[in-house]
N, C-alpha and C. Protein backbone atom coordinates (compact mmCIF):
# COMPACT_ATOMS: atom_id res chain seq x y z
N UNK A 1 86.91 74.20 111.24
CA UNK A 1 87.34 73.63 109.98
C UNK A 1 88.51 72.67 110.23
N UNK A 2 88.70 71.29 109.47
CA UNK A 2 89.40 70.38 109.73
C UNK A 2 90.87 71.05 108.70
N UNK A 3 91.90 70.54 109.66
CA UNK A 3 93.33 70.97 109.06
C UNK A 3 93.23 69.67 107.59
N UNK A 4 93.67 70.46 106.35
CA UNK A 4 94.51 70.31 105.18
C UNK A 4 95.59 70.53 104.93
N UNK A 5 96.50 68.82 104.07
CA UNK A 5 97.84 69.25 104.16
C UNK A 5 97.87 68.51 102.75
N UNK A 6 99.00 69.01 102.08
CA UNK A 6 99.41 68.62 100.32
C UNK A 6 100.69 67.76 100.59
N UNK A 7 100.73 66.87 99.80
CA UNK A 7 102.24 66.56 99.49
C UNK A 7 101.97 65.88 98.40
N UNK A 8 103.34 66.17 97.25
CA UNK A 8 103.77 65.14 96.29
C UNK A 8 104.32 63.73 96.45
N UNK A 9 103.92 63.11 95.73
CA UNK A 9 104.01 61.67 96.00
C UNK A 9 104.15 61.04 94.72
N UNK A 10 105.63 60.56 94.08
CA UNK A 10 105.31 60.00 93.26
C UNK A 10 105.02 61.00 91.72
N UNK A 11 105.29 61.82 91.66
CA UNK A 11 104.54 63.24 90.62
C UNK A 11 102.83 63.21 90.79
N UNK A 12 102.57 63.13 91.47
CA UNK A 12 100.69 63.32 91.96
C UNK A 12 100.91 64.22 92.97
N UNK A 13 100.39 65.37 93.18
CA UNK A 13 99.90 65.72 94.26
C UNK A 13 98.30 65.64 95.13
N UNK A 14 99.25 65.29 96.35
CA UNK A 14 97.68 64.66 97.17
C UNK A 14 97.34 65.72 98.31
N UNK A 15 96.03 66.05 98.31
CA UNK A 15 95.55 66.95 99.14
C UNK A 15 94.32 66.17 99.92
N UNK A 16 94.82 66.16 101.20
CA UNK A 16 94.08 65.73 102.31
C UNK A 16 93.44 66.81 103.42
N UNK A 17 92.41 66.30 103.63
CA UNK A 17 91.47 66.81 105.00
C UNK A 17 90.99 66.04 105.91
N UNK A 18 91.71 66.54 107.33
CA UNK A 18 91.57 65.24 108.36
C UNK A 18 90.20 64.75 108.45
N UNK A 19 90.40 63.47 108.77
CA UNK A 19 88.58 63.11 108.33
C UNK A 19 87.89 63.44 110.05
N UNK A 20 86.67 63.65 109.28
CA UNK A 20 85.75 63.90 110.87
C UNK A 20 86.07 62.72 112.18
N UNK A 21 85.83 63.28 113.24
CA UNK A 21 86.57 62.22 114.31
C UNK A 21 86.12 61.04 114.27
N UNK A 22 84.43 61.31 114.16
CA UNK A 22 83.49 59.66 113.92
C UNK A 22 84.19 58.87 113.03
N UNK A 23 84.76 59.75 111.61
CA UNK A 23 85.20 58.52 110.98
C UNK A 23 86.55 57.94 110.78
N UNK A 24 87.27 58.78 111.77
CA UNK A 24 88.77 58.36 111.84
C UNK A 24 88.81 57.68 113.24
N UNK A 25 88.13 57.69 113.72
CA UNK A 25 87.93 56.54 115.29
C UNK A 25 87.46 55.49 115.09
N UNK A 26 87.21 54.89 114.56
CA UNK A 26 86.73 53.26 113.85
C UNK A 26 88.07 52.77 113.20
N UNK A 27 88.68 53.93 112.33
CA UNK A 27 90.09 53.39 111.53
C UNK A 27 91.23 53.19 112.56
N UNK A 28 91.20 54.13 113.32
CA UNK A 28 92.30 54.31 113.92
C UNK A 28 93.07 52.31 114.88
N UNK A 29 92.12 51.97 114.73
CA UNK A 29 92.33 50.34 115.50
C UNK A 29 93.65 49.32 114.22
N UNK A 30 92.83 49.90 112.75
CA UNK A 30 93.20 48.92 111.84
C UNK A 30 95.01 50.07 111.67
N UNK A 31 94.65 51.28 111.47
CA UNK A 31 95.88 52.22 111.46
C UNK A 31 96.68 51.50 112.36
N UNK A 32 96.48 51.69 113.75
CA UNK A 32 97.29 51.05 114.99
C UNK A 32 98.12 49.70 114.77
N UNK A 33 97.16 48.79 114.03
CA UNK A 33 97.89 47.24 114.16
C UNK A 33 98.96 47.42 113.00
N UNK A 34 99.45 48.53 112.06
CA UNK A 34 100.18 48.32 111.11
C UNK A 34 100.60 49.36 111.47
N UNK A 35 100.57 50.48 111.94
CA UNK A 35 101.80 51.58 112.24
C UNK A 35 102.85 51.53 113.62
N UNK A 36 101.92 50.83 114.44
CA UNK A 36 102.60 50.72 116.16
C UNK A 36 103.98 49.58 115.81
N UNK A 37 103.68 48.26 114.83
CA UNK A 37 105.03 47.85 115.00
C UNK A 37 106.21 48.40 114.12
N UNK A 38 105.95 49.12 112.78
CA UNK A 38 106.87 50.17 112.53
C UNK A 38 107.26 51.12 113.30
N UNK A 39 106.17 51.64 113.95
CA UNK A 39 106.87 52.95 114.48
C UNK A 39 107.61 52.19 115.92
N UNK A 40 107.58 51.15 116.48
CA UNK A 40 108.06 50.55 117.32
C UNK A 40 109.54 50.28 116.64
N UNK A 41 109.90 49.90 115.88
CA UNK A 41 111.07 49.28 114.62
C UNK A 41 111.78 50.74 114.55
N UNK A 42 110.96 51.95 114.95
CA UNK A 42 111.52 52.77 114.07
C UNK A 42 112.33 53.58 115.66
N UNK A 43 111.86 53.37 116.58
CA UNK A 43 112.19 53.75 118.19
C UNK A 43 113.41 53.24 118.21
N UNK A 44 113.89 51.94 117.68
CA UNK A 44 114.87 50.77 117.76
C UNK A 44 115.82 51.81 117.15
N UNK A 45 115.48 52.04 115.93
CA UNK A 45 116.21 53.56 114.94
C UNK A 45 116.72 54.39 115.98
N UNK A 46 116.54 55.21 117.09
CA UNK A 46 116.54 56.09 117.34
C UNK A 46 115.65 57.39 117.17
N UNK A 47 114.71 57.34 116.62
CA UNK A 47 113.41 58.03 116.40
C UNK A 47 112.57 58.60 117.26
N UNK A 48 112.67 60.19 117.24
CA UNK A 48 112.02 60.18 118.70
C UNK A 48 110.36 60.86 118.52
N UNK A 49 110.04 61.17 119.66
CA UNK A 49 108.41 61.59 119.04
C UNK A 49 108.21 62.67 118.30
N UNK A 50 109.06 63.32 118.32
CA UNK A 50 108.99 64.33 117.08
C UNK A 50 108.88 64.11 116.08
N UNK A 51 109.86 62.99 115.79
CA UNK A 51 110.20 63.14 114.59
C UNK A 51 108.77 61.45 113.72
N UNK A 52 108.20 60.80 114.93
CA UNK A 52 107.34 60.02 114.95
C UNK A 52 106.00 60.86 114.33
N UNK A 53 106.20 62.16 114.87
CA UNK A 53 104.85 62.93 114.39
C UNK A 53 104.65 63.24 113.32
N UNK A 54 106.14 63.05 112.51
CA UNK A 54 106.23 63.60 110.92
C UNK A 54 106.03 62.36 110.13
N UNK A 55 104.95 61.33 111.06
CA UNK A 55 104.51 60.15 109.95
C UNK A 55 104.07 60.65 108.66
N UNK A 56 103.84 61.11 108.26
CA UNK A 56 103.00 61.56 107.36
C UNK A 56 104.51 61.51 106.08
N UNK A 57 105.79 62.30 106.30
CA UNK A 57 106.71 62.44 106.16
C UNK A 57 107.72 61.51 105.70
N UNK A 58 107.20 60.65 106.04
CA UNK A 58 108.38 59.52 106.37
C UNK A 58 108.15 58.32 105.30
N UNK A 59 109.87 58.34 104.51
CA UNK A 59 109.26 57.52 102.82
C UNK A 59 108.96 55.46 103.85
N UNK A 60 107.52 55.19 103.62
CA UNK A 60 106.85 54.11 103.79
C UNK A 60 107.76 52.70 103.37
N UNK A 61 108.34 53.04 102.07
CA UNK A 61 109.10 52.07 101.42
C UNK A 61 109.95 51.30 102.17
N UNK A 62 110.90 52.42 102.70
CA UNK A 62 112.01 51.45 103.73
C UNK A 62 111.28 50.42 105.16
N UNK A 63 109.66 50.47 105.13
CA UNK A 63 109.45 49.41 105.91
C UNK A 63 108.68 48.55 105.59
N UNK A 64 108.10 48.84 104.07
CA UNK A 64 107.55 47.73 103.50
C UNK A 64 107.27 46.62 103.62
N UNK A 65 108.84 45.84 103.88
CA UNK A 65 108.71 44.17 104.26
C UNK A 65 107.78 43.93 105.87
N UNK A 66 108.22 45.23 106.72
CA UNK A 66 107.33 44.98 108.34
C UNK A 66 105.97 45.10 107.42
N UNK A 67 105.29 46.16 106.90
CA UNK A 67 103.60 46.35 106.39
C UNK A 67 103.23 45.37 105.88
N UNK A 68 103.78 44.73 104.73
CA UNK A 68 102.67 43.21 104.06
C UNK A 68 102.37 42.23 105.26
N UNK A 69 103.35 41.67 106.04
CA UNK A 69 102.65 40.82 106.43
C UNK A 69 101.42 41.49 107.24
N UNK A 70 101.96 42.66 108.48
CA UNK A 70 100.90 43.79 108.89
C UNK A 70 99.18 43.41 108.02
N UNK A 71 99.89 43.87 106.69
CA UNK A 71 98.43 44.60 106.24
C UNK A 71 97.38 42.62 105.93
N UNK A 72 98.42 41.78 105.70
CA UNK A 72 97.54 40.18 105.77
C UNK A 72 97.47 40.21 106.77
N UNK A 73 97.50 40.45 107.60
CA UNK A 73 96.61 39.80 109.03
C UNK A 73 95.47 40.47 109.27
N UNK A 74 95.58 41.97 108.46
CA UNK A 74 93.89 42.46 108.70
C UNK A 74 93.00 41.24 108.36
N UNK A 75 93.13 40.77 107.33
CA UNK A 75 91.84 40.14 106.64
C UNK A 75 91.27 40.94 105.29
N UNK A 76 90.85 40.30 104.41
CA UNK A 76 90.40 39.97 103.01
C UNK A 76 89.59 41.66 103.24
N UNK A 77 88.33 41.32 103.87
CA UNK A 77 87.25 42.45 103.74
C UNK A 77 88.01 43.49 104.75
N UNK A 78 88.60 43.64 105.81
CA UNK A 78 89.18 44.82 106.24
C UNK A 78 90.25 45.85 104.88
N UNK A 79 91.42 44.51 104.40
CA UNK A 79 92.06 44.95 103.28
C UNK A 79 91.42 45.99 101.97
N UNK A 80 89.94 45.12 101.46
CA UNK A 80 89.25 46.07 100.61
C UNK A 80 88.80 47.09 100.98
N UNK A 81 88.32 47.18 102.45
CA UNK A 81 87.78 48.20 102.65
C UNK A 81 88.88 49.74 103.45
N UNK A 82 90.42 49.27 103.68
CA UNK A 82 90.70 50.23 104.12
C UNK A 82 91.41 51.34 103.25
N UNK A 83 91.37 51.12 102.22
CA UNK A 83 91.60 52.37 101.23
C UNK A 83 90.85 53.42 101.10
N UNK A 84 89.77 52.77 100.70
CA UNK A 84 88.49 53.68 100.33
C UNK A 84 88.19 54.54 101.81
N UNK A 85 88.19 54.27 102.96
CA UNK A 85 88.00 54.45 104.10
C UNK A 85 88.93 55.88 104.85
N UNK A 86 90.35 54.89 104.11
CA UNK A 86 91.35 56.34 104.75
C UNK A 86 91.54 56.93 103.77
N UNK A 87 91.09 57.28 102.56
CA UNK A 87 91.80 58.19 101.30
C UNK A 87 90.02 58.83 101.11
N UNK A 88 89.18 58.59 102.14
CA UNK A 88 87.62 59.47 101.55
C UNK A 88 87.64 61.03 102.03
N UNK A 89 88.66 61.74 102.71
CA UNK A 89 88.80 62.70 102.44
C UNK A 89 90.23 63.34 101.91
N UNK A 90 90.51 62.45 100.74
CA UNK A 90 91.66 63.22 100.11
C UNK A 90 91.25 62.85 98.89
N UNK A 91 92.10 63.76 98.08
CA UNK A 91 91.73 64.31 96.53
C UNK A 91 93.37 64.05 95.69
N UNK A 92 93.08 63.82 94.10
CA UNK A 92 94.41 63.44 93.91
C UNK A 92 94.41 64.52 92.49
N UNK A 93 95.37 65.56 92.36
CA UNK A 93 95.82 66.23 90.63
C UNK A 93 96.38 65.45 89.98
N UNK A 94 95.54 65.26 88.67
CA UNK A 94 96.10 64.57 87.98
C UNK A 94 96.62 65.21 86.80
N UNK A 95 97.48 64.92 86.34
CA UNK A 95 97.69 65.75 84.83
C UNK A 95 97.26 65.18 83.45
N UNK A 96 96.90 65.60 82.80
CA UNK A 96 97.16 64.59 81.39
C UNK A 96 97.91 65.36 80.38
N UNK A 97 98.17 65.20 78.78
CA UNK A 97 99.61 64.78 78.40
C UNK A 97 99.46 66.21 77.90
N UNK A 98 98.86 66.97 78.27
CA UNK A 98 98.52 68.29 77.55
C UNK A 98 98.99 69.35 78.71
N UNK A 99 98.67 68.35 79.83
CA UNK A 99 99.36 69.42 81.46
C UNK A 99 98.51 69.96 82.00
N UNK A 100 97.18 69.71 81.34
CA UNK A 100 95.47 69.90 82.26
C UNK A 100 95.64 69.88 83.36
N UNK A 101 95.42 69.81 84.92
CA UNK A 101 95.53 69.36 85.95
C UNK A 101 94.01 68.81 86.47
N UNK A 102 93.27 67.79 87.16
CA UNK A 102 92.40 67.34 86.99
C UNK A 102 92.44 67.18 88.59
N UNK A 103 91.16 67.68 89.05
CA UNK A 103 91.43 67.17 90.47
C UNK A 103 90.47 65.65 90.69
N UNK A 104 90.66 64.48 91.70
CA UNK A 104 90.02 63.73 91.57
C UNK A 104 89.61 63.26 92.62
N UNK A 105 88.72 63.28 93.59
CA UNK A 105 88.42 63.19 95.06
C UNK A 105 88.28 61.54 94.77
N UNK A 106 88.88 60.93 96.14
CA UNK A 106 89.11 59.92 95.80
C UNK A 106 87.79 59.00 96.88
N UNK A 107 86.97 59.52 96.40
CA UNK A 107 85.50 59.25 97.46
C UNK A 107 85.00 57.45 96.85
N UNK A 108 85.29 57.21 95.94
CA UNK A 108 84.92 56.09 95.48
C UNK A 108 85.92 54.76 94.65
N UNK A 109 85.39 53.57 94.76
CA UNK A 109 86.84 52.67 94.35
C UNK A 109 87.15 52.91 92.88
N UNK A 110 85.97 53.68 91.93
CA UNK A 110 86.34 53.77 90.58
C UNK A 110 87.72 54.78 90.52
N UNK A 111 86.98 55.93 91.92
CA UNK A 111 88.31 56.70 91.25
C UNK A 111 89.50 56.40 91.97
N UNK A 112 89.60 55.54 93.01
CA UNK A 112 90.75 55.21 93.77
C UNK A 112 91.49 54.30 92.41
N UNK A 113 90.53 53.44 91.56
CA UNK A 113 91.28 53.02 90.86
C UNK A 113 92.26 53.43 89.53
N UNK A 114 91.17 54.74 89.15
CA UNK A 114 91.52 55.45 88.40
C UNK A 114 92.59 55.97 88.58
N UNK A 115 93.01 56.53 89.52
CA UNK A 115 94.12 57.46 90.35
C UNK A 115 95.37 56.56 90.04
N UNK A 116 95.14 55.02 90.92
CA UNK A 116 96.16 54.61 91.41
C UNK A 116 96.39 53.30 90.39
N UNK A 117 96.17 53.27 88.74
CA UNK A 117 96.06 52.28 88.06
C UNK A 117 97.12 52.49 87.46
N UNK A 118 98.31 51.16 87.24
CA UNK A 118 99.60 51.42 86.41
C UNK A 118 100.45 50.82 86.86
N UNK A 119 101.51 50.55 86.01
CA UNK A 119 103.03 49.86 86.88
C UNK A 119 103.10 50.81 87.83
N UNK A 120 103.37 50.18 89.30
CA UNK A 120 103.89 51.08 90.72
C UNK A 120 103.38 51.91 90.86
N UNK A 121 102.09 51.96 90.66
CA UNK A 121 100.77 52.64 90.99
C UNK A 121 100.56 52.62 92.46
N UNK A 122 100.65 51.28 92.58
CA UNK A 122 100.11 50.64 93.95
C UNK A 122 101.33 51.00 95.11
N UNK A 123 102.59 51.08 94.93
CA UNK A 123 103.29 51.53 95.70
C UNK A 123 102.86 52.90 96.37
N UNK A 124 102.32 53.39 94.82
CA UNK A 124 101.61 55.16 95.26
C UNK A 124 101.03 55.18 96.13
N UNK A 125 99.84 54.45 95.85
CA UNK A 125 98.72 54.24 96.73
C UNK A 125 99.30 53.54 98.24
N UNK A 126 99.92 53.07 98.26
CA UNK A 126 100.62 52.51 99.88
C UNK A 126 101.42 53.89 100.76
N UNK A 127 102.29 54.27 99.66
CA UNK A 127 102.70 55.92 100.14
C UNK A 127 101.59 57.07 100.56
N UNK A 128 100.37 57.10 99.77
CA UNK A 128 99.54 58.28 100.18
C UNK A 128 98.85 57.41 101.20
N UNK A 129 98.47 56.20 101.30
CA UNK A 129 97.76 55.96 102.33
C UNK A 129 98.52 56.27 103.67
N UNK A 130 99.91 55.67 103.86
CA UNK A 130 100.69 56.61 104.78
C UNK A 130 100.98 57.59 105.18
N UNK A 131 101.21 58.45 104.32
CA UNK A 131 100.64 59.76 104.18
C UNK A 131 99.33 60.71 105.09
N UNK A 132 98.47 60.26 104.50
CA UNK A 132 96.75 60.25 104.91
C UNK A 132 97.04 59.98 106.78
N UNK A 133 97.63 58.74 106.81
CA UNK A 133 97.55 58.10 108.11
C UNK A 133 98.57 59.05 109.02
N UNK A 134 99.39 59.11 108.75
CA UNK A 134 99.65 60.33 109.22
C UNK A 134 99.40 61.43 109.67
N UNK A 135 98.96 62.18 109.00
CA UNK A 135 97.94 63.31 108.80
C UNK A 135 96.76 63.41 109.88
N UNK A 136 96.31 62.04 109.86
CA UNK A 136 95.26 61.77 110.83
C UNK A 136 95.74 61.31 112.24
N UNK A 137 96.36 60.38 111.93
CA UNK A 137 96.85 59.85 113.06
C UNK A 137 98.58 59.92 113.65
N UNK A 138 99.05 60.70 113.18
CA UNK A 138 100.67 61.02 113.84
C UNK A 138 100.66 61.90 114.96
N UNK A 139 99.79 62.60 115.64
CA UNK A 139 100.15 63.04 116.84
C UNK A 139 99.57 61.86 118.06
N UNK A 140 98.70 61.13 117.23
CA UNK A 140 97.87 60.01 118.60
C UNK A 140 99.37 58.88 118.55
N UNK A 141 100.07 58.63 117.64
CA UNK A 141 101.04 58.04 117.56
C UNK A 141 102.19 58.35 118.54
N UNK A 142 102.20 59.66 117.77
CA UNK A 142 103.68 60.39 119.16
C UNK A 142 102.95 60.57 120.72
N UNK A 143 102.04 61.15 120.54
CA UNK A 143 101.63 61.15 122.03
C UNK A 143 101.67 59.93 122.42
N UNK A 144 101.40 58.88 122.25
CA UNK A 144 101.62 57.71 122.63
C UNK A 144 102.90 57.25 122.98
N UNK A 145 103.99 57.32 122.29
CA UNK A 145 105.66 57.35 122.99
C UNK A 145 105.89 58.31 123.72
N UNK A 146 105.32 59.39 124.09
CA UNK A 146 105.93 60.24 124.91
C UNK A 146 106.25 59.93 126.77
N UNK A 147 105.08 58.96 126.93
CA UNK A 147 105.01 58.10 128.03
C UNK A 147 104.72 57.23 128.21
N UNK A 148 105.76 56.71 129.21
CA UNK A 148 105.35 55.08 129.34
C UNK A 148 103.97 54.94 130.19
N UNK A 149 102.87 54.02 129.74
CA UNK A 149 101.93 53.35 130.33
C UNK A 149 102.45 53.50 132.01
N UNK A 150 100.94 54.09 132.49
CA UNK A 150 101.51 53.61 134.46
C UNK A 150 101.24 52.65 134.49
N UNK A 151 101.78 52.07 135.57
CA UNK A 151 101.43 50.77 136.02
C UNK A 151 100.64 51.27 137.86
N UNK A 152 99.96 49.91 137.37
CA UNK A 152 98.75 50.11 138.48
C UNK A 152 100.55 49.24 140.36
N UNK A 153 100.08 49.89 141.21
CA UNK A 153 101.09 49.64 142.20
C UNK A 153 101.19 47.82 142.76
N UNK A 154 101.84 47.50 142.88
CA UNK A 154 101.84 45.70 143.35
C UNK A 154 101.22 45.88 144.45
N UNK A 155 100.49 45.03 144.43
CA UNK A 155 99.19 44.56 145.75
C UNK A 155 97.75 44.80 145.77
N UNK A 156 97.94 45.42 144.55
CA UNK A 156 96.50 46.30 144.51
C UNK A 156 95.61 45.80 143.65
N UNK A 157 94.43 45.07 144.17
CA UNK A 157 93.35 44.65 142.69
C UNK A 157 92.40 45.94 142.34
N UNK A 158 92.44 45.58 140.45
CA UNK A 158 91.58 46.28 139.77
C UNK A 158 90.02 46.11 139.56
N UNK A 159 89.36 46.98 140.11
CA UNK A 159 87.73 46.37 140.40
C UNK A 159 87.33 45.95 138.87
């Protein structure tokens, strides 16, 4: 069974389940080109892999200005499509004005829109997607700072 983790965000609580490997290994490229130079920014911080692993954790906002340009260089159709992609195994409670709680799997763009429609909605939605990414991808992150790349020895060609 794949690990599930909750957090509030915003007064929503979001409940995620790491997505199957097939479909978090295709993301993980577009994850990479927008988390590696934050979490690089964030090394500069003093940040170490521990505390790199608690992506999931970590309020998104204070690097905002590094993510937009990040998230324009994906491209138009990567952009539409990476919401729906990293939020298809998480679910969002919603309340309404009565205090119902409504759960809403966020498997499709109606309800991604539904969820995340409103003034600073969309900030939400940038936070849980971090979140999510986290979740999925914060230990391939930290394991990744924990060592430096070898280097192949001087003199030696690579077949």
């Amino acid at each position: 069974m794949l690990p599930t983790e909750s957090k509030e965000i915003d007064g929503i609580n979001f409940v995620t389940t790491m997505l199957p490997p097939l479909k978090a290994y295709p993301l993980a490229p577009r994850v990479a080109q927008i988390a590696i130079p934050v979490l690089q920014k964030m090394a500069t911080l003093g940040l170490n892999a521990k505390e790199v692993a608690g992506l999931k954790d970590m309020d998104v906002i204070k690097f905002l200005p590094m993510i937009e340009p990040l998230l324009a260089a994906l491209g138009k159709k990567e952009n539409e499509d990476l919401p729906q992609k990293l939020l298809a195994s998480t679910s969002a409670d919603i309340a309404d004005d009565n205090g119902n709680v409504t759960r809403i799997a966020l498997l499709t763009p109606e309800a991604i829109n539904r969820v995340f429609a409103g003034r600073g909605k969309l900030m939400t939605m940038i936070k849980a997607m971090w979140f999510v990414a986290g979740v999925n991808f914060g230990d391939f992150f930290a394991g990744g700072r924990k060592s430096a790349p070898s280097k192949e020895p001087q003199g030696t060609a690579s077949a």
